[in-house]
Protein backbone atom coordinates (compact mmCIF):
# COMPACT_ATOMS: atom_id res chain seq x y z
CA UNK A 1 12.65 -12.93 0.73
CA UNK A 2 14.03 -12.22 4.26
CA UNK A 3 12.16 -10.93 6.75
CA UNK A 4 13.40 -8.87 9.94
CA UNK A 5 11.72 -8.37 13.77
CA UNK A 6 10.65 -4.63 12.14
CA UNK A 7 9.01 -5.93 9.14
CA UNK A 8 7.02 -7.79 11.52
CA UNK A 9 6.26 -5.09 13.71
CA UNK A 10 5.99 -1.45 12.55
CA UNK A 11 3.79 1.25 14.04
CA UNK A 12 1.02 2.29 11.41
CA UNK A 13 -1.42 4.84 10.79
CA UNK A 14 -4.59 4.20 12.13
CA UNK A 15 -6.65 1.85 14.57
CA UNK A 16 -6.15 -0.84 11.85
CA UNK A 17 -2.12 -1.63 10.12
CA UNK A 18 -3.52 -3.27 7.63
CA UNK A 19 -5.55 -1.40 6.12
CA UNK A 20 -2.84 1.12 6.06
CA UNK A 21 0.82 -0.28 6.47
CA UNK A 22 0.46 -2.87 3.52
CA UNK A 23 -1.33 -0.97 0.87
CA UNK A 24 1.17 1.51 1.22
CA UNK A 25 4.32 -0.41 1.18
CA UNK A 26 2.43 -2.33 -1.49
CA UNK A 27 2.11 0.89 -3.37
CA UNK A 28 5.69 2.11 -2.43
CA UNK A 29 6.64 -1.31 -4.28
CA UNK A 30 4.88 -0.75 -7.56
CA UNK A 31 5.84 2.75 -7.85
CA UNK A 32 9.75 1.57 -7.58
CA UNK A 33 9.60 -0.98 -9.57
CA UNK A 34 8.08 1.42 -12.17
CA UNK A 35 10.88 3.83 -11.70
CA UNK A 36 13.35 0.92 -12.05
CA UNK A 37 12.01 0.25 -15.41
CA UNK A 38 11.67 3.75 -16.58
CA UNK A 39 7.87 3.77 -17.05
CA UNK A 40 7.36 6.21 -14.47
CA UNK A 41 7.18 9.41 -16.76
CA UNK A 42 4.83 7.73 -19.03
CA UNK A 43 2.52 7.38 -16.60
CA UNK A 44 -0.67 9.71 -15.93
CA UNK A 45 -2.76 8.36 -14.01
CA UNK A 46 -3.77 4.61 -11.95
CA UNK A 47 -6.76 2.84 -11.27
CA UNK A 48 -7.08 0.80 -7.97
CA UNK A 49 -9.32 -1.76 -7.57
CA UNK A 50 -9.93 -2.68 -3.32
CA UNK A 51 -11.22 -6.09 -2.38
CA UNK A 52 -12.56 -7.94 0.62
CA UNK A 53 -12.19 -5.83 3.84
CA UNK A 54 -10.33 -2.99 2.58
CA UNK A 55 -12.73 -2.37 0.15
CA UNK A 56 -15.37 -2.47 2.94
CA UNK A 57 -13.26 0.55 4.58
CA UNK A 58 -12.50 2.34 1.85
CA UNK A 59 -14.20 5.60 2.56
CA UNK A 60 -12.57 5.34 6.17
CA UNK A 61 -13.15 3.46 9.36
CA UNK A 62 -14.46 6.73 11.12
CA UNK A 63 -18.13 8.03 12.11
């Protein structure tokens, strides 16, 4: 897997990247790879399961 300069460094939502940039391209992932292999319509609905400190900040770093 190659990896450029902007992979490295990408401006994220947030105080904290990741806890936001890499779920989401994580997510982004999954959902094309279910697309690719035509499961996409079949599916209703997803459970996530957080762990470690992104579970901790789940409901949100703010007051």
């Amino acid at each position: 897997m190659a990896v450029g300069v902007f992979d490295l460094f990408s401006i994220g939502i947030g105080p904290s990247s990741s806890h936001t940039v890499g779920p989401m391209r994580a997510a982004a992932v999954f959902a094309g790879e279910l697309k690719d292999s035509g499961a996409l319509e079949r599916v209703a609905s997803l459970r996530v399961d957080l762990y470690g400190s992104l579970a901790a900040t789940a409901g949100g770093t703010a007051p």
